[in-house]
N, C-alpha and C. Protein backbone atom coordinates (compact mmCIF):
# COMPACT_ATOMS: atom_id res chain seq x y z
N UNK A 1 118.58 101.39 107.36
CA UNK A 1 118.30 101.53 105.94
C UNK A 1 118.59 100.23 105.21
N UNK A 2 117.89 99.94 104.28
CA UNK A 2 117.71 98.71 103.43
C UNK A 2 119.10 98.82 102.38
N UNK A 3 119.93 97.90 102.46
CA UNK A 3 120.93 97.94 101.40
C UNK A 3 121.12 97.14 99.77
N UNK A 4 119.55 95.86 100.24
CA UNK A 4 119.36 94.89 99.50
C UNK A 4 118.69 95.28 98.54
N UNK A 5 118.49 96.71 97.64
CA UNK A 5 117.63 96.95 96.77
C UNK A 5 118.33 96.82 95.39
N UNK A 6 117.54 96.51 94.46
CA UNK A 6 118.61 96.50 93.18
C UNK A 6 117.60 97.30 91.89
N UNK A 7 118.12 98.32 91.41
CA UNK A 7 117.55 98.51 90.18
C UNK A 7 116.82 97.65 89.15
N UNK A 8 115.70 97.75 88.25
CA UNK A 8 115.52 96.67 87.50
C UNK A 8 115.11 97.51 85.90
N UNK A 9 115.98 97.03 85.75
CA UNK A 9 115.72 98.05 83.71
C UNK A 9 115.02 97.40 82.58
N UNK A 10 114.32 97.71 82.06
CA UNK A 10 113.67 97.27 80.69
C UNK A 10 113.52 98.25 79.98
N UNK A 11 114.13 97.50 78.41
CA UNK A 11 114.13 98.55 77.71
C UNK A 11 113.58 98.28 76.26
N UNK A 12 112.68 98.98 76.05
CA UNK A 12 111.67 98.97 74.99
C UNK A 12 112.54 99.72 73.46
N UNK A 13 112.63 99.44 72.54
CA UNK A 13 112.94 100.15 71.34
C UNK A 13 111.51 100.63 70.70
N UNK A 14 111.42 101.85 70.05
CA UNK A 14 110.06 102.26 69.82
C UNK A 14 110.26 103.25 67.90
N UNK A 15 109.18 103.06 67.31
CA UNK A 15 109.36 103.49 66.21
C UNK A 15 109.09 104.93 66.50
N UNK A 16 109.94 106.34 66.27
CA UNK A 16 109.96 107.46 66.76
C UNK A 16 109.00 108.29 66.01
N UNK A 17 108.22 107.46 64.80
CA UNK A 17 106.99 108.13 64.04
C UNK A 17 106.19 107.71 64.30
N UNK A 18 104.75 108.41 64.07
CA UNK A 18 104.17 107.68 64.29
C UNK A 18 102.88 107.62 66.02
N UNK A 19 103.00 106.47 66.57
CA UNK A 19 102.35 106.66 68.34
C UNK A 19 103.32 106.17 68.85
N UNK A 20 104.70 106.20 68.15
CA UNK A 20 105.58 105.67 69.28
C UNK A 20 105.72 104.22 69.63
N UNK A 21 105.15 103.57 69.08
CA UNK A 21 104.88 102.11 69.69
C UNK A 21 105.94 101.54 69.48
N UNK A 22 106.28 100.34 70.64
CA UNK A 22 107.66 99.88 70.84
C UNK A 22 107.43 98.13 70.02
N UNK A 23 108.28 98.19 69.12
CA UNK A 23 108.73 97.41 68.56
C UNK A 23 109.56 96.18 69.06
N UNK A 24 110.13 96.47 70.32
CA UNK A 24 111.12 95.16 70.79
C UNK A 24 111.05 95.64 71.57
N UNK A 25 111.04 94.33 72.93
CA UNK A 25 111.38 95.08 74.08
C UNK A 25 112.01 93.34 74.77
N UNK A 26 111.58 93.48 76.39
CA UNK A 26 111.91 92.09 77.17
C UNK A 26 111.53 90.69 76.30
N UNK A 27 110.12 91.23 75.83
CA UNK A 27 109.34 90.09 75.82
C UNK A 27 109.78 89.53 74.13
N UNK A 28 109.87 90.14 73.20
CA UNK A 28 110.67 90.15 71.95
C UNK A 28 111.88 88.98 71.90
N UNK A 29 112.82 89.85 72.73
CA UNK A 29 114.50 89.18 73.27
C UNK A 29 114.33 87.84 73.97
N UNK A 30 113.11 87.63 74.32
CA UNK A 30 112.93 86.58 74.96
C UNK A 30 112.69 85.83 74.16
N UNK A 31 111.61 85.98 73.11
CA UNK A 31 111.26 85.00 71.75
C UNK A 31 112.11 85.07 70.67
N UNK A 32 113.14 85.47 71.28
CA UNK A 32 114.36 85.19 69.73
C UNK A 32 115.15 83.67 70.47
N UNK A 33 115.37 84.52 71.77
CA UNK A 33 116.37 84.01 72.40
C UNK A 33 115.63 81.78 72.80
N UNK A 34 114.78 81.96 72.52
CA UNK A 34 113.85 81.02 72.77
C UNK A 34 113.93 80.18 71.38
N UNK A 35 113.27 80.62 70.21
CA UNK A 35 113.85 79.98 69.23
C UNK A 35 115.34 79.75 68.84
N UNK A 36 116.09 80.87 69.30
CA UNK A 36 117.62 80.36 68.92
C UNK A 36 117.94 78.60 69.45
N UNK A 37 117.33 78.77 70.98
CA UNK A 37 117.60 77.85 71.74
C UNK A 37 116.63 76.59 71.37
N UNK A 38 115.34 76.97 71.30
CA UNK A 38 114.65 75.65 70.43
C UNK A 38 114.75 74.69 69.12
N UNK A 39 115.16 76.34 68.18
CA UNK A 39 115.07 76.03 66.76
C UNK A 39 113.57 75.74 66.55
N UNK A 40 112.73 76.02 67.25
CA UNK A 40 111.01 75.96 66.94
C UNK A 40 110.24 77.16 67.14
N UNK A 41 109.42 77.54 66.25
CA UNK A 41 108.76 79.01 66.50
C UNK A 41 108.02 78.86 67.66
N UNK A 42 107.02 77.15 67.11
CA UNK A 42 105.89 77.20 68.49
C UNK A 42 106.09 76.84 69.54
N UNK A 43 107.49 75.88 69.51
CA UNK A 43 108.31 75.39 71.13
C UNK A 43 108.49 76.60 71.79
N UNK A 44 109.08 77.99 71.09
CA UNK A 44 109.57 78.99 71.75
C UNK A 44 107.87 79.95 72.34
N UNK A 45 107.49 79.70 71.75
CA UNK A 45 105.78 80.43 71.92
C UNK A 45 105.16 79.71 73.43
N UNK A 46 105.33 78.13 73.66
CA UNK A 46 104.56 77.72 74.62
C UNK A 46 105.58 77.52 75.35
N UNK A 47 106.87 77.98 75.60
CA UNK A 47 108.16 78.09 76.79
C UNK A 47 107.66 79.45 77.55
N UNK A 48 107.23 80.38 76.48
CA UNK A 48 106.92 81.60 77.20
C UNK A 48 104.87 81.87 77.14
N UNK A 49 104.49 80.92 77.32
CA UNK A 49 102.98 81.07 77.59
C UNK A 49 102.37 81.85 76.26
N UNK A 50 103.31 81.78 75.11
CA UNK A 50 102.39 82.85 73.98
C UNK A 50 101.65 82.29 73.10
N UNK A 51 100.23 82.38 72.39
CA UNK A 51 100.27 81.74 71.60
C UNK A 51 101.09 82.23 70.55
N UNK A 52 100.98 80.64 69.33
CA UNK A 52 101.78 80.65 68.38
C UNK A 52 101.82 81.78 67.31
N UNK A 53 100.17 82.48 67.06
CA UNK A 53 99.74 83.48 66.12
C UNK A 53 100.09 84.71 66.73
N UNK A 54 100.09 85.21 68.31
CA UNK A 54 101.13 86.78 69.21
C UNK A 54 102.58 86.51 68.71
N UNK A 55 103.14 85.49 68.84
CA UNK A 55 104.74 85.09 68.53
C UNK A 55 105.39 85.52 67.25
N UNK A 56 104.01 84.77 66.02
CA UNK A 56 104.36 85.32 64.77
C UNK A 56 104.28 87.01 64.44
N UNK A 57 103.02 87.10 64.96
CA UNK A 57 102.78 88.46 64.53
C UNK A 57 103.73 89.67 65.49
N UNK A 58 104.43 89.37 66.25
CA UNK A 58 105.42 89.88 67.00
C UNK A 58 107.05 89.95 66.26
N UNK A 59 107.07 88.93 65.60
CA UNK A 59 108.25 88.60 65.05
C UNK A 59 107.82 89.27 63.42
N UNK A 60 106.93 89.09 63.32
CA UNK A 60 106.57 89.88 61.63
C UNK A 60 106.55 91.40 62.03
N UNK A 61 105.92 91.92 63.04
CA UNK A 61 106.08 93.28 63.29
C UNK A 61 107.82 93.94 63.41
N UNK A 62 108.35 93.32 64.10
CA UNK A 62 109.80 92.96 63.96
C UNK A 62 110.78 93.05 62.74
N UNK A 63 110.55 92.08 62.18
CA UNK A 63 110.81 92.02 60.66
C UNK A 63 110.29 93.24 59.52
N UNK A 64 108.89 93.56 59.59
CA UNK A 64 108.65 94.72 58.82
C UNK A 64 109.71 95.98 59.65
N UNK A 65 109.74 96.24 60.71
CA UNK A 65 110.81 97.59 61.42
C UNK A 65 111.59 97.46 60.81
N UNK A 66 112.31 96.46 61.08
CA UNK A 66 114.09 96.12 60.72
C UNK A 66 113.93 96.17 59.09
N UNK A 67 112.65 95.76 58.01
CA UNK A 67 113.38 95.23 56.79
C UNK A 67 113.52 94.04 56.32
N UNK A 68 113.93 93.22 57.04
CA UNK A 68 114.57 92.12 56.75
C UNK A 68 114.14 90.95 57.81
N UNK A 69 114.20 90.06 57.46
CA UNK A 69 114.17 88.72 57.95
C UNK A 69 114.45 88.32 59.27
N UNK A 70 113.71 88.10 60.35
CA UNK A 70 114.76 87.55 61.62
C UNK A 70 115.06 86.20 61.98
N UNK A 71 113.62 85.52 61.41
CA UNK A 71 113.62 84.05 61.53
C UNK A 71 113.17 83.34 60.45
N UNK A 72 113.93 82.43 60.29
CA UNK A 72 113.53 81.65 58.82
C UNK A 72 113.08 80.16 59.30
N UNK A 73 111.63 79.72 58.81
CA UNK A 73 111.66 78.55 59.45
C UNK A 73 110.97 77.62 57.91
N UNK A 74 110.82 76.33 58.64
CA UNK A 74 111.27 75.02 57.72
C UNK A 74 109.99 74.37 58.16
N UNK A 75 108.74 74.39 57.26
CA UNK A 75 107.61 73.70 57.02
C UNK A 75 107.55 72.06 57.81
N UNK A 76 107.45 72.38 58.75
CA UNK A 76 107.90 70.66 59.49
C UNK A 76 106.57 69.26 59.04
N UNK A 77 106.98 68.08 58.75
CA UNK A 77 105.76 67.10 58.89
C UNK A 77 105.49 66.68 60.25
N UNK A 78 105.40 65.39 60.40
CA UNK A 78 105.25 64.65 61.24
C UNK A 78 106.03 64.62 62.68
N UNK A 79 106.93 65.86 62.90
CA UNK A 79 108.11 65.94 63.79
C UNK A 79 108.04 67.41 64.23
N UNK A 80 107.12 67.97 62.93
CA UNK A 80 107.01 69.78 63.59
C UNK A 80 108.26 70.50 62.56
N UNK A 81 108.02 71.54 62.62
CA UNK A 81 108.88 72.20 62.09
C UNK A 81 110.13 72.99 62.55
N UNK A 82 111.59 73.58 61.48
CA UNK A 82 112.28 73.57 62.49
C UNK A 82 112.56 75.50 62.25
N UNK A 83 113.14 75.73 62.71
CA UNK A 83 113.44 77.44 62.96
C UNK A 83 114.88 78.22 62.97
N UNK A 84 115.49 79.07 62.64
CA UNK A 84 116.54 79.02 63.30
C UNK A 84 116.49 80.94 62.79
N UNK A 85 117.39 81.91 63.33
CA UNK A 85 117.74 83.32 63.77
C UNK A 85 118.59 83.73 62.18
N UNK A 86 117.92 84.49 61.33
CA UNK A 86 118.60 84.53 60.19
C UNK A 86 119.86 85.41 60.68
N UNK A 87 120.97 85.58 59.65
CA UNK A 87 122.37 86.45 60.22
C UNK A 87 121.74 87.96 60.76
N UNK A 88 120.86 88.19 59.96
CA UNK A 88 120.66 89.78 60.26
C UNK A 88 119.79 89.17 61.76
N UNK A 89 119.14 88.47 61.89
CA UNK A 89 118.26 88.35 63.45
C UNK A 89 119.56 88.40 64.64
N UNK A 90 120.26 87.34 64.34
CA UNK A 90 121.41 86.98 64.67
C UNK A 90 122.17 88.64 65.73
N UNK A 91 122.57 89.11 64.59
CA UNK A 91 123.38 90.30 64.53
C UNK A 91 122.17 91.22 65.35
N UNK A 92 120.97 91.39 64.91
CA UNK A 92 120.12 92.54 66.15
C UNK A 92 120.33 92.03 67.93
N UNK A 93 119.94 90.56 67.05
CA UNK A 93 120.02 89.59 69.53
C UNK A 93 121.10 90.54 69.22
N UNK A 94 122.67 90.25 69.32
CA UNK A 94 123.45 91.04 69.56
C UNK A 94 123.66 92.45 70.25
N UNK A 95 123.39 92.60 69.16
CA UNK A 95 123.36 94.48 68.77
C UNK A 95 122.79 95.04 70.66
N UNK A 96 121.50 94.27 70.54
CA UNK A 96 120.42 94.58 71.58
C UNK A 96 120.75 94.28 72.85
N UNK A 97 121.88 93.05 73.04
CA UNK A 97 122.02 92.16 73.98
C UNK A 97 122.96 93.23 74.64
N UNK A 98 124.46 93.28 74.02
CA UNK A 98 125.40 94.32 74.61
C UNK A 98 124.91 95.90 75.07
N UNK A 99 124.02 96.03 74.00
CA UNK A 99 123.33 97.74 74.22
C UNK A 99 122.77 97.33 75.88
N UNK A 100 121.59 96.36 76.22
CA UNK A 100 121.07 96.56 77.50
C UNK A 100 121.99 96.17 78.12
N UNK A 101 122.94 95.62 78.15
CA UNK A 101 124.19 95.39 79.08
C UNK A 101 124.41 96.96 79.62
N UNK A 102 125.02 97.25 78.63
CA UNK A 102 125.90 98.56 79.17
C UNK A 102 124.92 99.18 79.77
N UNK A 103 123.15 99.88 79.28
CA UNK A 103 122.32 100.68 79.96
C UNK A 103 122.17 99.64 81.42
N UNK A 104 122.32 98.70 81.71
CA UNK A 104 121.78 98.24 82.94
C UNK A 104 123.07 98.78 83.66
N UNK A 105 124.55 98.67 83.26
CA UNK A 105 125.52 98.72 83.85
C UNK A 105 125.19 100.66 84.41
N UNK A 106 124.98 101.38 83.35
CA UNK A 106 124.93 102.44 83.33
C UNK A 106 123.84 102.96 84.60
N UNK A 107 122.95 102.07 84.64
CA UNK A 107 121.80 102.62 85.55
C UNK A 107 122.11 101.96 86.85
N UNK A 108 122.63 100.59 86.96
CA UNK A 108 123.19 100.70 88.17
C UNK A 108 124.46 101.68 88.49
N UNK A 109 125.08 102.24 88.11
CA UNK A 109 125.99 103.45 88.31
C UNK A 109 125.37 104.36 88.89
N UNK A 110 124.78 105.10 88.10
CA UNK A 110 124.03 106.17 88.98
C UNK A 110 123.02 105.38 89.74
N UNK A 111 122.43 104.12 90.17
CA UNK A 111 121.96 103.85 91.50
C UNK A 111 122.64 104.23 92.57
N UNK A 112 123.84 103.26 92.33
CA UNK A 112 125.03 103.66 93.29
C UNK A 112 125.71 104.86 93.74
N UNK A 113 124.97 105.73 92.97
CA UNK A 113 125.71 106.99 93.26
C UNK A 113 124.43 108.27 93.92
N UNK A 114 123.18 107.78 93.86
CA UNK A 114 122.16 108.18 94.67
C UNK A 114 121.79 106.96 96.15
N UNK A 115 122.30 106.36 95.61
CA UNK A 115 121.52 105.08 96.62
C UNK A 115 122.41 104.08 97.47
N UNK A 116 123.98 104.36 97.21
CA UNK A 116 125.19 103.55 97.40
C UNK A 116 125.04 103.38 99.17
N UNK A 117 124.63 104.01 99.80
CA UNK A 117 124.88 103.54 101.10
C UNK A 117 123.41 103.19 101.83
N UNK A 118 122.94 102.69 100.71
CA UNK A 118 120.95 102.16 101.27
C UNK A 118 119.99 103.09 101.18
N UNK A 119 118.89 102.23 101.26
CA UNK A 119 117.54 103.27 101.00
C UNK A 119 117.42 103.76 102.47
């Protein structure tokens, strides 16, 4: 029996009215986490193959859920413009970051407890 298998979790947040459609998920956390680290909307857009207009309109879909603001960016000239995770964006990475922690922790648990001695 195979012992090398590992669970793999993704986890979508979804507006519960409505068709359900998920609002944040991998690919979201990835474009925050991308501008945090760039400080550029469109640096973070062509790190992850998106264009720049999916990125925005991902992050505005985002922003209308939540309310409020996630990224505030700075009209760039000749150098591009710059970006950065407003407190409330800030505080969701968070929020979101520890939450899939624990569900990954959680789902490898019960892996281990159906699957602990191999497939």
């Amino acid at each position: 029996m195979r012992s090398d298998v590992k669970p793999i979790v993704k986890i979508f947040l979804a507006d519960p009215g409505g068709k359900h459609q998920p609002f944040c998920g991998p690919g979201m956390i990835k474009l925050l986490l991308s501008i945090k680290k760039s400080g550029n909307v469109r640096q973070a857009c062509e790190l992850m193959e998106m264009s720049y207009s999916k990125g925005w309109k991902l992050l505005k879909g985002l922003e209308a859920w939540l309310g409020c603001p996630v990224v505030l960016r700075q009209q760039g000239g000749q150098g591009g413009g710059k970006a950065h995770l407003t407190n409330d964006g800030e505080a969701f990475l968070e929020r979101y970051q520890l939450f899939f922690q624990e569900c990954q922790q959680k789902v490898q648990d019960i892996f281990e407890r159906y699957y602990g001695s191999g497939l």
